[in-house]
PDB file of N, CA and C in Angstrom:
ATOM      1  N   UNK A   1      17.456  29.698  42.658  1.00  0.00           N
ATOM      2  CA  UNK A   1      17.331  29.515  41.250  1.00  0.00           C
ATOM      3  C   UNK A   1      17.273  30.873  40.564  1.00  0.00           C
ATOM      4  N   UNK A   2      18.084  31.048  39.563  1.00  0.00           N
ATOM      5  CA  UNK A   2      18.132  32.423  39.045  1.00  0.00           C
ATOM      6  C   UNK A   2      17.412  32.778  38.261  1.00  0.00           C
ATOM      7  N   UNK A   3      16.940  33.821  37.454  1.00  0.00           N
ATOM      8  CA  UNK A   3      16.180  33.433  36.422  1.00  0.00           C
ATOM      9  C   UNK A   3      17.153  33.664  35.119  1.00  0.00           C
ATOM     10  N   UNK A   4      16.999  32.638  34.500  1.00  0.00           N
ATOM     11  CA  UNK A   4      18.053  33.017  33.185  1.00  0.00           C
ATOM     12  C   UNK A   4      17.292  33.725  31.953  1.00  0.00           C
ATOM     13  N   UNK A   5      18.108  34.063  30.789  1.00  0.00           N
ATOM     14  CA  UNK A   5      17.291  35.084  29.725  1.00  0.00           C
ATOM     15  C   UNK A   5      16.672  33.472  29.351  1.00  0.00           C
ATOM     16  N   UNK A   6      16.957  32.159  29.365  1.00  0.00           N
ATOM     17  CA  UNK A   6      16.237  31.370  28.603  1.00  0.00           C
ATOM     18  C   UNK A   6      14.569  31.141  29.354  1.00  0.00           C
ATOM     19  N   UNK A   7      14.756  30.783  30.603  1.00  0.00           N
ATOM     20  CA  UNK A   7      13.278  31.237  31.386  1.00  0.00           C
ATOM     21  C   UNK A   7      12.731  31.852  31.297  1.00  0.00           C
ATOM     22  N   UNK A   8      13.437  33.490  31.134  1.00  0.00           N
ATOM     23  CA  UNK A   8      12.395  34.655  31.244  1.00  0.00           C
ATOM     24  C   UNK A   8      12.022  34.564  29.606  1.00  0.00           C
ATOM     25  N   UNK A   9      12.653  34.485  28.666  1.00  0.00           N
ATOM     26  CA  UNK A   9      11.929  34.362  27.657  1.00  0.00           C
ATOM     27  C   UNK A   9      10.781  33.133  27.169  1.00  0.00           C
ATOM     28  N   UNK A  10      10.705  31.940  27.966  1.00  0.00           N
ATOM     29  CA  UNK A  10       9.790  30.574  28.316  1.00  0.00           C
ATOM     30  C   UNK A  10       8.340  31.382  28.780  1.00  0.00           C
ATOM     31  N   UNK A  11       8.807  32.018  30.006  1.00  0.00           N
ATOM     32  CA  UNK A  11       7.917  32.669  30.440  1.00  0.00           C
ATOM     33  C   UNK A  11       6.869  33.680  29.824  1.00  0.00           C
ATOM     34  N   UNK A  12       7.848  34.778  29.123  1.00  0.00           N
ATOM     35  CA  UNK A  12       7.374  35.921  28.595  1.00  0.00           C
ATOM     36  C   UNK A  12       6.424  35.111  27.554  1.00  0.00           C
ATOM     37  N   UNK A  13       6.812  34.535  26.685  1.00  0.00           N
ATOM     38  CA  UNK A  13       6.021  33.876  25.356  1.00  0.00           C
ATOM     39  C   UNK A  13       4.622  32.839  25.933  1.00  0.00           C
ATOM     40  N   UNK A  14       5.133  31.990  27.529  1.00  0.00           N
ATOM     41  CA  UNK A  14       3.522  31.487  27.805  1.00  0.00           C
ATOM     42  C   UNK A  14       2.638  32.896  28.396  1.00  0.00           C
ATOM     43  N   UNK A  15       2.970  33.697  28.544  1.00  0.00           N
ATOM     44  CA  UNK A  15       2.076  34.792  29.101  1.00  0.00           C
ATOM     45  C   UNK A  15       1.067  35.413  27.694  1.00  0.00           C
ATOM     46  N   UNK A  16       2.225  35.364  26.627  1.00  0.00           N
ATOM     47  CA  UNK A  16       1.884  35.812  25.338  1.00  0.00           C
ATOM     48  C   UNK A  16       0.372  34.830  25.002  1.00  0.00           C
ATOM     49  N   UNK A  17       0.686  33.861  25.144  1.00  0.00           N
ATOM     50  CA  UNK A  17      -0.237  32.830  24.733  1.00  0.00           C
ATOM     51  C   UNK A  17      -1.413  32.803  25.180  1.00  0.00           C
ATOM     52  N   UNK A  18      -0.738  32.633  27.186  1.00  0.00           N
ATOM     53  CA  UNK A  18      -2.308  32.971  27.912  1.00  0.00           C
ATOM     54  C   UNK A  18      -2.921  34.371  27.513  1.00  0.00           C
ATOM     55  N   UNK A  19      -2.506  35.332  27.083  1.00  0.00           N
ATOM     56  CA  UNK A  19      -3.037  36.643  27.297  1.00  0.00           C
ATOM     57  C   UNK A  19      -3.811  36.526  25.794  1.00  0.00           C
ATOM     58  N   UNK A  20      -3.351  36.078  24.488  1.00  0.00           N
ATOM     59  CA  UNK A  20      -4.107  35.412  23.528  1.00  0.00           C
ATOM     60  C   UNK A  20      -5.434  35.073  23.653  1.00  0.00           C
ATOM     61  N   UNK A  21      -4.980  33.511  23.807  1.00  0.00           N
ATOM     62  CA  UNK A  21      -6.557  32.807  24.624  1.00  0.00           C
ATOM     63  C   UNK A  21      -7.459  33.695  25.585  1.00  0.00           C
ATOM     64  N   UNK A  22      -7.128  34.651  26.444  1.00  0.00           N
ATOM     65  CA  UNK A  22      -7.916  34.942  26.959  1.00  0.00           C
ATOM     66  C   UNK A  22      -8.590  35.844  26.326  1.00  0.00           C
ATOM     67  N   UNK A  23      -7.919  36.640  25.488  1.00  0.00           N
ATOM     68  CA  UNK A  23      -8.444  37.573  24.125  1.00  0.00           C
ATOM     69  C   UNK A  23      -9.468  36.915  23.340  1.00  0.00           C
ATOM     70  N   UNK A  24      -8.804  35.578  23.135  1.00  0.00           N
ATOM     71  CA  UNK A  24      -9.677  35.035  21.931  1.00  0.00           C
ATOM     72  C   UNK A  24     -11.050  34.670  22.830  1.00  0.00           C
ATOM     73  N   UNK A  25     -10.973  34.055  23.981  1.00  0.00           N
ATOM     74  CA  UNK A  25     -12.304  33.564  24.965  1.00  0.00           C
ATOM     75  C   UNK A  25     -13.091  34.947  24.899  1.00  0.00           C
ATOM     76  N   UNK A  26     -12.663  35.953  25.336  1.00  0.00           N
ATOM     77  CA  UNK A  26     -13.487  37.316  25.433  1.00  0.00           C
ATOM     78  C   UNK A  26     -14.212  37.893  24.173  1.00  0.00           C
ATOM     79  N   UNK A  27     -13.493  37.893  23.283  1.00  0.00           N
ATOM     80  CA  UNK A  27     -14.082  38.207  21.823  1.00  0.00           C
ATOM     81  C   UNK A  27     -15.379  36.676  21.509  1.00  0.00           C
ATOM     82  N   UNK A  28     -15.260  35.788  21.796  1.00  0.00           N
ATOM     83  CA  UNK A  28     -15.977  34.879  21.786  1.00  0.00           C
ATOM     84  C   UNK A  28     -17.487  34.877  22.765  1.00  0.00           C
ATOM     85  N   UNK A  29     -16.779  35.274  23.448  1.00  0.00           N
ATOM     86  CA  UNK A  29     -18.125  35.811  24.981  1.00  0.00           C
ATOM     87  C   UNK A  29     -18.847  36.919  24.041  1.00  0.00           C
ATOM     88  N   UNK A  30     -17.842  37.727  23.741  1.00  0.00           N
ATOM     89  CA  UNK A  30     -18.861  39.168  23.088  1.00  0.00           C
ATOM     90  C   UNK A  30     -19.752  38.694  22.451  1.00  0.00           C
ATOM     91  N   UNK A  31     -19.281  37.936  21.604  1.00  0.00           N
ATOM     92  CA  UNK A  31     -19.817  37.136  19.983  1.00  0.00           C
ATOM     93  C   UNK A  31     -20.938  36.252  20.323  1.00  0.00           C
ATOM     94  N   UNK A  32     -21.103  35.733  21.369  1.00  0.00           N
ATOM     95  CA  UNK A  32     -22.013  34.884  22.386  1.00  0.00           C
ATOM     96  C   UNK A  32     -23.177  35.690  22.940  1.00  0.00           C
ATOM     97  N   UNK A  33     -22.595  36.423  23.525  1.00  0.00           N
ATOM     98  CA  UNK A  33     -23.680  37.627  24.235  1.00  0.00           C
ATOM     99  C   UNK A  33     -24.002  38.282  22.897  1.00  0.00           C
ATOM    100  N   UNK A  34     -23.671  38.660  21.922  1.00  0.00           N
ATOM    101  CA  UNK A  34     -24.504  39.301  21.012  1.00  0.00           C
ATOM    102  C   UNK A  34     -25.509  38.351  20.431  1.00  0.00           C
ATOM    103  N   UNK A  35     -25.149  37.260  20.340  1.00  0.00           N
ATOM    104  CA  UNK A  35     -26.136  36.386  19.683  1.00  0.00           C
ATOM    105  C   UNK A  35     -26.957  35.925  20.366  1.00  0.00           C
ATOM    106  N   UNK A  36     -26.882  35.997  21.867  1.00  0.00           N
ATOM    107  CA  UNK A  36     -28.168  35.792  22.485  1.00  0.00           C
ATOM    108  C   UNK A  36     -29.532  36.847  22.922  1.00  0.00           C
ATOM    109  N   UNK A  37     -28.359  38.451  22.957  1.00  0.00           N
ATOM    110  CA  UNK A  37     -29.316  39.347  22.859  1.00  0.00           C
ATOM    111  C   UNK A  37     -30.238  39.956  21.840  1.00  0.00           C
ATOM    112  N   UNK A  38     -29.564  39.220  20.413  1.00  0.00           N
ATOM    113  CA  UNK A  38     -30.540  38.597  19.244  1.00  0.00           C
ATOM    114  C   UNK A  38     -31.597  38.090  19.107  1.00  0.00           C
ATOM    115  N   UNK A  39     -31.310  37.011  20.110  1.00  0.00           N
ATOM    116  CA  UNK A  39     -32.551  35.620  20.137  1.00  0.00           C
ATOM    117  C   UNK A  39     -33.062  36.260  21.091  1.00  0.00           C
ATOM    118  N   UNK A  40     -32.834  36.890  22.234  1.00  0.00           N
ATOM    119  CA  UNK A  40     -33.943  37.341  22.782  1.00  0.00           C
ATOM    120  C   UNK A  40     -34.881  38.716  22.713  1.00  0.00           C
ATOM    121  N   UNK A  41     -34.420  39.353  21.388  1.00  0.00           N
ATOM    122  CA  UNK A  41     -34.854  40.481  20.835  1.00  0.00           C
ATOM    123  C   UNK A  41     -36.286  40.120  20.083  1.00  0.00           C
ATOM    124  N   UNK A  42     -35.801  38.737  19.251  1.00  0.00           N
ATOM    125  CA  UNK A  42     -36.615  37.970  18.132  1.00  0.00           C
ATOM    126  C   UNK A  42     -37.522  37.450  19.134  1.00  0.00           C
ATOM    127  N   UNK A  43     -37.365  36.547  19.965  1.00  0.00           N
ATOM    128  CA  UNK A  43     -38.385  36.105  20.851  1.00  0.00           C
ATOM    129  C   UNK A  43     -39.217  37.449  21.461  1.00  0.00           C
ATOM    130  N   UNK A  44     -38.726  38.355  21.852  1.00  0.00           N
ATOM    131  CA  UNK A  44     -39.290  39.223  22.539  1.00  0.00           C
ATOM    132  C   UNK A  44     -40.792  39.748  21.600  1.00  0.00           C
ATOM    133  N   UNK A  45     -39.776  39.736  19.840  1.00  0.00           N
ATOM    134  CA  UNK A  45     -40.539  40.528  19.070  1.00  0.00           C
ATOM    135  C   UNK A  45     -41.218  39.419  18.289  1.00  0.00           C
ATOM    136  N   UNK A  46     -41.126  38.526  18.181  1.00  0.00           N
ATOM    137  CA  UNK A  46     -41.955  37.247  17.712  1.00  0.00           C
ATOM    138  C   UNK A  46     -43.950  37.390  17.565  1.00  0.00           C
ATOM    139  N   UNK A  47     -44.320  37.642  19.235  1.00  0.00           N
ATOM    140  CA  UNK A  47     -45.695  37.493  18.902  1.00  0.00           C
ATOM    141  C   UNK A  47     -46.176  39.557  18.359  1.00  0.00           C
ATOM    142  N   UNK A  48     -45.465  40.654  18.266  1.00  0.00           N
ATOM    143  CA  UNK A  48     -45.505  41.487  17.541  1.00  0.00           C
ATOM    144  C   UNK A  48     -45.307  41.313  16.369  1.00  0.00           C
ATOM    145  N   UNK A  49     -44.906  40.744  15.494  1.00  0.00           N
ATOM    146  CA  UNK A  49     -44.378  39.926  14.138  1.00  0.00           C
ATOM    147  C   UNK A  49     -45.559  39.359  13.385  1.00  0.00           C
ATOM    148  N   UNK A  50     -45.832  38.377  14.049  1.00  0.00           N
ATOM    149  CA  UNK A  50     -47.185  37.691  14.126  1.00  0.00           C
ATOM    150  C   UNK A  50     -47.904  38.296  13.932  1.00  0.00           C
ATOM    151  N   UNK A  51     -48.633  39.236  14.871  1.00  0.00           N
ATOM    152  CA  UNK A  51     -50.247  40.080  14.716  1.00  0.00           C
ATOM    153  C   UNK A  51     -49.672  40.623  13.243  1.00  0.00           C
ATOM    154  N   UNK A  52     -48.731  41.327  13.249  1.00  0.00           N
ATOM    155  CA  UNK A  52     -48.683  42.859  11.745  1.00  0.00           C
ATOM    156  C   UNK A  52     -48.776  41.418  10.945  1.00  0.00           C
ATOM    157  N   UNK A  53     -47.927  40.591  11.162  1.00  0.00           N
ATOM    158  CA  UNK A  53     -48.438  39.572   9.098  1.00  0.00           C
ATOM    159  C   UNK A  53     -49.796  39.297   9.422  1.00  0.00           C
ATOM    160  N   UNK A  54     -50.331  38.892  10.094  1.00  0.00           N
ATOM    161  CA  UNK A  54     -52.268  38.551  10.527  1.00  0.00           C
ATOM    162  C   UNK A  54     -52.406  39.886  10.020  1.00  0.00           C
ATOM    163  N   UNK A  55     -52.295  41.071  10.495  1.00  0.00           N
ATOM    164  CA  UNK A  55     -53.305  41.890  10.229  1.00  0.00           C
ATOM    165  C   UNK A  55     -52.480  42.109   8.487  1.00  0.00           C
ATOM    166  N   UNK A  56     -51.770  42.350   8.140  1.00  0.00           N
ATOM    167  CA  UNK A  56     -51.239  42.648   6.640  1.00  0.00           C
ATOM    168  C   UNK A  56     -52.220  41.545   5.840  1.00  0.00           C
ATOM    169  N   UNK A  57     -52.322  40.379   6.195  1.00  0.00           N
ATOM    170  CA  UNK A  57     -52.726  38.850   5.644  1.00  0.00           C
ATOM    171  C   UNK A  57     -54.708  39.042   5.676  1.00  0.00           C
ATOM    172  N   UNK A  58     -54.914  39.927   6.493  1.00  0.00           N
ATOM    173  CA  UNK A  58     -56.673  39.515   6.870  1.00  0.00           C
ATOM    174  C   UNK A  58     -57.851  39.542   5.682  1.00  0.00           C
ATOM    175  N   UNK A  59     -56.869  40.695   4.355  1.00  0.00           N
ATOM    176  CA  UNK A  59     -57.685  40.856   3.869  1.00  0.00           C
ATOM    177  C   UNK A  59     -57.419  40.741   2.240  1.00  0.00           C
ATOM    178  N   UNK A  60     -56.716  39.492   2.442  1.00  0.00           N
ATOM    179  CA  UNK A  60     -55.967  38.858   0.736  1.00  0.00           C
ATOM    180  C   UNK A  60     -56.741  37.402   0.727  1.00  0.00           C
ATOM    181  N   UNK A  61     -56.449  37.166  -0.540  1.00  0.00           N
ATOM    182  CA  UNK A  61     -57.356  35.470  -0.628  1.00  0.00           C
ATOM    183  C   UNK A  61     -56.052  34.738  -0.679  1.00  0.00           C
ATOM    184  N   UNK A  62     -56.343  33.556  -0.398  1.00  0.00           N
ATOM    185  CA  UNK A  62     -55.040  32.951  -0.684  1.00  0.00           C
ATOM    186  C   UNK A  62     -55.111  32.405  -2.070  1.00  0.00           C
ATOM    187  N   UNK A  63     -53.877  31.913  -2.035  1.00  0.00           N
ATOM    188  CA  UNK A  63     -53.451  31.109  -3.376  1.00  0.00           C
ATOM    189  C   UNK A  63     -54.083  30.196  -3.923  1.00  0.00           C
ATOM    190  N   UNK A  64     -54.171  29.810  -4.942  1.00  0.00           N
ATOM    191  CA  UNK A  64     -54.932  28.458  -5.410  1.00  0.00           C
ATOM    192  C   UNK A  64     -54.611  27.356  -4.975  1.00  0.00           C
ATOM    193  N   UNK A  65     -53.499  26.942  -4.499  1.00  0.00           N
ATOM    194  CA  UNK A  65     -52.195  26.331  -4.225  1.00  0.00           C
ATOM    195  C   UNK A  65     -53.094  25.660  -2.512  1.00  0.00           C
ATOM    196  N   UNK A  66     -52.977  27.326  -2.186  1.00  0.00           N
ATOM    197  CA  UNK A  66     -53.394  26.833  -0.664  1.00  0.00           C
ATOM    198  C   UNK A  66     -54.840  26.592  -0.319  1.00  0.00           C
ATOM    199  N   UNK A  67     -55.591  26.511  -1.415  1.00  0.00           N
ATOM    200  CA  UNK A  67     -56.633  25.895  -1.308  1.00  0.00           C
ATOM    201  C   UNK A  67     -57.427  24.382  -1.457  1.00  0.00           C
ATOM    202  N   UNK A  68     -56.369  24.059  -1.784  1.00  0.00           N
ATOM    203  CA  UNK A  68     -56.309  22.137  -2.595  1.00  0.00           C
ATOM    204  C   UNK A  68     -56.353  22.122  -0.912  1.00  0.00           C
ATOM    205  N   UNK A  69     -56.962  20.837  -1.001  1.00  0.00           N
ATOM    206  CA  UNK A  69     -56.609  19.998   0.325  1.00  0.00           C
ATOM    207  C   UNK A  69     -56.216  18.663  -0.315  1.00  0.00           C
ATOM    208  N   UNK A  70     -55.339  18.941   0.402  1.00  0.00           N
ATOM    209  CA  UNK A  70     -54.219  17.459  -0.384  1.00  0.00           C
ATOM    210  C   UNK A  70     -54.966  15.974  -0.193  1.00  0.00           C
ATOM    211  N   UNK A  71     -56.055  15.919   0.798  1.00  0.00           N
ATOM    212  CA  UNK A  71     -56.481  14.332   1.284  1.00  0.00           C
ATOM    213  C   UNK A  71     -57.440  14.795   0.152  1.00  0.00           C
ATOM    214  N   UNK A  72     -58.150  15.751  -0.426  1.00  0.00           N
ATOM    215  CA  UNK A  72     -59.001  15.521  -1.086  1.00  0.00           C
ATOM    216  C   UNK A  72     -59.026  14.610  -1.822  1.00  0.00           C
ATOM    217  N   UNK A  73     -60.559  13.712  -2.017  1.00  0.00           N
ATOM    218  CA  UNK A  73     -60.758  13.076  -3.204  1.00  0.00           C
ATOM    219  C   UNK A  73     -61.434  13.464  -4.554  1.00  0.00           C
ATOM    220  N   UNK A  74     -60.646  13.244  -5.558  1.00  0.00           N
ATOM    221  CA  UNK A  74     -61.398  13.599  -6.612  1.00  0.00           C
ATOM    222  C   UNK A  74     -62.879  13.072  -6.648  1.00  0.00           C
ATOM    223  N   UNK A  75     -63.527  14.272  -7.299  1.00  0.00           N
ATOM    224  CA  UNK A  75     -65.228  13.809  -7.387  1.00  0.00           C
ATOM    225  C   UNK A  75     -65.527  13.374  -9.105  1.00  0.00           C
ATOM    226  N   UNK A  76     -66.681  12.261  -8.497  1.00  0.00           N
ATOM    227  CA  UNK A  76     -67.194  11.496  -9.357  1.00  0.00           C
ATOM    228  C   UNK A  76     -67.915  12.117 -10.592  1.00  0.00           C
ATOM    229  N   UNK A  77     -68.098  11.983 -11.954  1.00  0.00           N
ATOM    230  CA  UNK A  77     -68.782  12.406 -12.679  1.00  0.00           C
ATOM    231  C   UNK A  77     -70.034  13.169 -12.130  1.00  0.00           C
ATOM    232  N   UNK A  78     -70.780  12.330 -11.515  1.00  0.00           N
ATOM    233  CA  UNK A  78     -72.216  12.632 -10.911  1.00  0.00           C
ATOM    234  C   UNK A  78     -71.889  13.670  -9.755  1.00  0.00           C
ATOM    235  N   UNK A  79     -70.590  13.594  -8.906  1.00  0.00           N
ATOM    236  CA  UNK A  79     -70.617  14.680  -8.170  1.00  0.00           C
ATOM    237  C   UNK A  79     -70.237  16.064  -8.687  1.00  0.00           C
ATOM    238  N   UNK A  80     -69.485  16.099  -9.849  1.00  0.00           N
ATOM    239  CA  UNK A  80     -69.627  17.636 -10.537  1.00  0.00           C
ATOM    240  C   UNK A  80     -70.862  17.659 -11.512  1.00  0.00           C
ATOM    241  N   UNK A  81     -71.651  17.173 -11.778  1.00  0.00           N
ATOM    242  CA  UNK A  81     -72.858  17.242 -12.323  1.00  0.00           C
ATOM    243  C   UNK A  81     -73.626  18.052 -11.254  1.00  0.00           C
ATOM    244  N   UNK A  82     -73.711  17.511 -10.167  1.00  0.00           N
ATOM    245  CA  UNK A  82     -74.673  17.872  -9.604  1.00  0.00           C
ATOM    246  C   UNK A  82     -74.125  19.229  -8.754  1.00  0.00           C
ATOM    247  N   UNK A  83     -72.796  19.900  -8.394  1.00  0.00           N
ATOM    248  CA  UNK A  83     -72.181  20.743  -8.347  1.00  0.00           C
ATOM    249  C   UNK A  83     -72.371  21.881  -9.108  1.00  0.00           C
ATOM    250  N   UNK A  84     -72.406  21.742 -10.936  1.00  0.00           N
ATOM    251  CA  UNK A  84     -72.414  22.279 -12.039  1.00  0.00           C
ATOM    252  C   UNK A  84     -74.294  22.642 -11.779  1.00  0.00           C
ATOM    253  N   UNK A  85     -75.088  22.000 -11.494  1.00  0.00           N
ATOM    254  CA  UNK A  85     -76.396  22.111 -11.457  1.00  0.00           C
ATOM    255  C   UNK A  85     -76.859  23.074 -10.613  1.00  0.00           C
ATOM    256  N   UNK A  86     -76.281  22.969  -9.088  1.00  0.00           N
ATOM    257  CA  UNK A  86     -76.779  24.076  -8.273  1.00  0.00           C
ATOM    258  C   UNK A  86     -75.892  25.227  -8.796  1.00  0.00           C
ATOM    259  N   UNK A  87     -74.815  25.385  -9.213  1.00  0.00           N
ATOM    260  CA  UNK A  87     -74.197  26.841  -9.867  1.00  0.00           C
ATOM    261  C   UNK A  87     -75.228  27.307 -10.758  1.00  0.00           C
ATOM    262  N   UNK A  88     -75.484  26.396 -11.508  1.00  0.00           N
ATOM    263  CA  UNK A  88     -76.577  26.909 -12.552  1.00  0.00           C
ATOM    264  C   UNK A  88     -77.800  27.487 -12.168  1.00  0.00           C
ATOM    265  N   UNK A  89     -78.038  26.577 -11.195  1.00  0.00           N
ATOM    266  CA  UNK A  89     -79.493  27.350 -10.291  1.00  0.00           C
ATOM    267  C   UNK A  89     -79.287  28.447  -9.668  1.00  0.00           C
ATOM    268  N   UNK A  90     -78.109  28.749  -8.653  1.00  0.00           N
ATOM    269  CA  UNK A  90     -77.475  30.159  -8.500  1.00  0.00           C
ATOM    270  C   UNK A  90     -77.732  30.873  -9.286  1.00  0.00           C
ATOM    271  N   UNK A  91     -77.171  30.619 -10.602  1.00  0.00           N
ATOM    272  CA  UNK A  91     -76.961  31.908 -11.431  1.00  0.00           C
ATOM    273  C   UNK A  91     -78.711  31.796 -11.923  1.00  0.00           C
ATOM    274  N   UNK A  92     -79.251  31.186 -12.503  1.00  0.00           N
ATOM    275  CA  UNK A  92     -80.959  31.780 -12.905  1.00  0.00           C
ATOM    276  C   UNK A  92     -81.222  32.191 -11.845  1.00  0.00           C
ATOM    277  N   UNK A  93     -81.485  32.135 -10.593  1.00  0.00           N
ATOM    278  CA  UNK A  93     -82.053  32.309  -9.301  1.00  0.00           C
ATOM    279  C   UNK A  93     -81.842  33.998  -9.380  1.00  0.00           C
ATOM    280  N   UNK A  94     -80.735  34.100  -9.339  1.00  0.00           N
ATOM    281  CA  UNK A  94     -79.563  35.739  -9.181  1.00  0.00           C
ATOM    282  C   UNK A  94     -80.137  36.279 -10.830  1.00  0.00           C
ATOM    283  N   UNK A  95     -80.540  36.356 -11.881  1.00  0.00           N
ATOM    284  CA  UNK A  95     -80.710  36.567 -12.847  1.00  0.00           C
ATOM    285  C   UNK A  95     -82.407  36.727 -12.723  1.00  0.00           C
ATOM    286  N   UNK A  96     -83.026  36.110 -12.201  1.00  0.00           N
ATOM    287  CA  UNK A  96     -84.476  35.946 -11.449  1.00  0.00           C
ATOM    288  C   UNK A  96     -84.638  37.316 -11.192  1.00  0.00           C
ATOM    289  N   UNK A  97     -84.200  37.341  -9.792  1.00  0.00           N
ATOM    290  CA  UNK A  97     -83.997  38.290  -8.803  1.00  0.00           C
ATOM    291  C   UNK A  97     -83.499  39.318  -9.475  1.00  0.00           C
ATOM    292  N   UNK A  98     -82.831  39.973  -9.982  1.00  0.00           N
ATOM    293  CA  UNK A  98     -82.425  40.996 -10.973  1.00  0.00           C
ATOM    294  C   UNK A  98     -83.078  41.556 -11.857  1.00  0.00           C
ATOM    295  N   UNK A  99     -83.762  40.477 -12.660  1.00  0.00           N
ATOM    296  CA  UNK A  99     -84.871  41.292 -13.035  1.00  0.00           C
ATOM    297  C   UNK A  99     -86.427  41.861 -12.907  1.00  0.00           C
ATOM    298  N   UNK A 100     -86.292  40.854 -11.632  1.00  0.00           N
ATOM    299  CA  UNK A 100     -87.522  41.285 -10.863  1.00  0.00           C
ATOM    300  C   UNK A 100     -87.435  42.478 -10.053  1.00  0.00           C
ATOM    301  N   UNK A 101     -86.104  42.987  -9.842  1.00  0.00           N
ATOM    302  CA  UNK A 101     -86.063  44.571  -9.507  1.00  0.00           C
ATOM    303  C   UNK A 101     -85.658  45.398 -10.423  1.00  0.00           C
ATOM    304  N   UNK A 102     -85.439  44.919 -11.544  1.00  0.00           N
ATOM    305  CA  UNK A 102     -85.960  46.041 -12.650  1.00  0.00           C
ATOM    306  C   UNK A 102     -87.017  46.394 -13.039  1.00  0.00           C
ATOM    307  N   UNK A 103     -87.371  45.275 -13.168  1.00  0.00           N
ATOM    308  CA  UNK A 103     -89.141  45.424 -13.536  1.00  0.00           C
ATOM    309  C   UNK A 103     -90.116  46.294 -12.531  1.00  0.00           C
ATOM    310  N   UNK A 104     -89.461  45.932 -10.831  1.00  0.00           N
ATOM    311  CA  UNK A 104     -90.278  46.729  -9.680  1.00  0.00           C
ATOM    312  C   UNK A 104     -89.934  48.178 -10.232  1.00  0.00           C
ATOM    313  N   UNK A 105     -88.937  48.676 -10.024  1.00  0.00           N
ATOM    314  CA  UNK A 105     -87.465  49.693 -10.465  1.00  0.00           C
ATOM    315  C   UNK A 105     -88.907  50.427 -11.933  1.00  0.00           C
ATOM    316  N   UNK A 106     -89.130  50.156 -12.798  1.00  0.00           N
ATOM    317  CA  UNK A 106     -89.992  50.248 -13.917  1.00  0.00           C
ATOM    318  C   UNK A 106     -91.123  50.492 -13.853  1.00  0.00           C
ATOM    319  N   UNK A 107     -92.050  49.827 -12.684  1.00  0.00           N
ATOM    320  CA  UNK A 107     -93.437  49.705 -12.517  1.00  0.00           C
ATOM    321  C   UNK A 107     -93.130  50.826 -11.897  1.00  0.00           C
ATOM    322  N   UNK A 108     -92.104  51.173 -10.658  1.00  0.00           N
ATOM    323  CA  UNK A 108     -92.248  52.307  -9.596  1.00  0.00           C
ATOM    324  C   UNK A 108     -92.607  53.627 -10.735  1.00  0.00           C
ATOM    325  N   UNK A 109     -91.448  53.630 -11.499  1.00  0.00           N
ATOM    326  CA  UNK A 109     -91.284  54.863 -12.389  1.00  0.00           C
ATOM    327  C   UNK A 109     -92.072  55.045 -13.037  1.00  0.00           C
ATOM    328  N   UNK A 110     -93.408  54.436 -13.859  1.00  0.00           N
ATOM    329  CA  UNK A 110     -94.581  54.378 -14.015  1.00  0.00           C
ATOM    330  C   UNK A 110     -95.317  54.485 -13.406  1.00  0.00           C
ATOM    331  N   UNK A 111     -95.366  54.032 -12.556  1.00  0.00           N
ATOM    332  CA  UNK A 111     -96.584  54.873 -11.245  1.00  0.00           C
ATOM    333  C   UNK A 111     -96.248  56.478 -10.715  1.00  0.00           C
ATOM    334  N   UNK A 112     -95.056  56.761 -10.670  1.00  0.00           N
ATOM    335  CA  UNK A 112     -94.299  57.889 -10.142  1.00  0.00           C
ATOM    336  C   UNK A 112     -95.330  59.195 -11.383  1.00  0.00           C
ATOM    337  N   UNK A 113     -94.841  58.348 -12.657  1.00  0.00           N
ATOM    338  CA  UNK A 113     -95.181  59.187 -13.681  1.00  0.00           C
ATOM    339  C   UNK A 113     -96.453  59.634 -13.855  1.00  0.00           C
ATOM    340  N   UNK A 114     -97.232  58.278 -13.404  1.00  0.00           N
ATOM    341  CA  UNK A 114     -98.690  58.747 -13.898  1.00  0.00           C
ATOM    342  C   UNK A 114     -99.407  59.620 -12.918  1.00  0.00           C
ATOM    343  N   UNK A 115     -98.629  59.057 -11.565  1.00  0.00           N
ATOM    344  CA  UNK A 115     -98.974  59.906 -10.512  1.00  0.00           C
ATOM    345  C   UNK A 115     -98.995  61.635 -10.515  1.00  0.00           C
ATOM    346  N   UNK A 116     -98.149  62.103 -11.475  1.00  0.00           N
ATOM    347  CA  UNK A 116     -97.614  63.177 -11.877  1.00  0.00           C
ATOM    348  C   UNK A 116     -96.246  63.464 -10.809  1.00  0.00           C
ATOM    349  N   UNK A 117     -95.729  63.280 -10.277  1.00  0.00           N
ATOM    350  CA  UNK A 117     -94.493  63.080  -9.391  1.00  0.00           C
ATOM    351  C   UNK A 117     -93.662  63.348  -9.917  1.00  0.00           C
ATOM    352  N   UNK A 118     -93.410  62.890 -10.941  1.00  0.00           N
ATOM    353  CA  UNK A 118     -91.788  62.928 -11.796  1.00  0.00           C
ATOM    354  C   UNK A 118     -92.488  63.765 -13.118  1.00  0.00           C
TER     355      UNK A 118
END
């Protein structure tokens, strides 16, 4: 069997094709292997990721947003009454206390004085 120019050109053009595809498979492998040495860069660097936002995060308040708890139930008249009541006692309590170390703060400096000290 001879080879005629119509074979060898049959030929030449499936070689063209395979040598294509195998181009295109290889560029695809690359494209593959890069994207997995991606994912395993990210995984690698994942729990490093983590700590720096924890530690960036340790010392912010959060949002108002993220403070609702969504199952919450709204409270009853009587339960912000009585909410509103101990704030109130807080604050005289803290207002108490404040000026009972001014007043110490006052007596000291009067005694200091009479003592002749100051």
């Amino acid at each position: 069997m001879a080879n005629t120019p119509k074979t060898l050109r049959s030929s030449k053009t499936k070689r063209a094709e395979l040598e294509q595809r195998l181009k295109d498979i290889r560029q695809q492998e690359s494209t593959i292997k890069e994207r997995i040495y991606k994912l395993e860069a990210s995984i690698a660097a994942a729990p490093g990721i983590e700590s720096a936002r924890r530690l960036r995060m340790w010392n912010t308040v959060p949002a108002d947003d993220a403070r609702m708890i969504p199952a919450a139930r709204p409270r009853t008249r009587y339960q912000r009454q009585l909410v509103n009541r101990s704030r109130s006692r807080q604050a005289l309590t803290a207002l108490l206390l404040a000026g009972i170390g001014v007043l110490l703060a006052l007596w000291l400096s009067y005694q200091l004085k009479a003592s002749g000290l100051i």
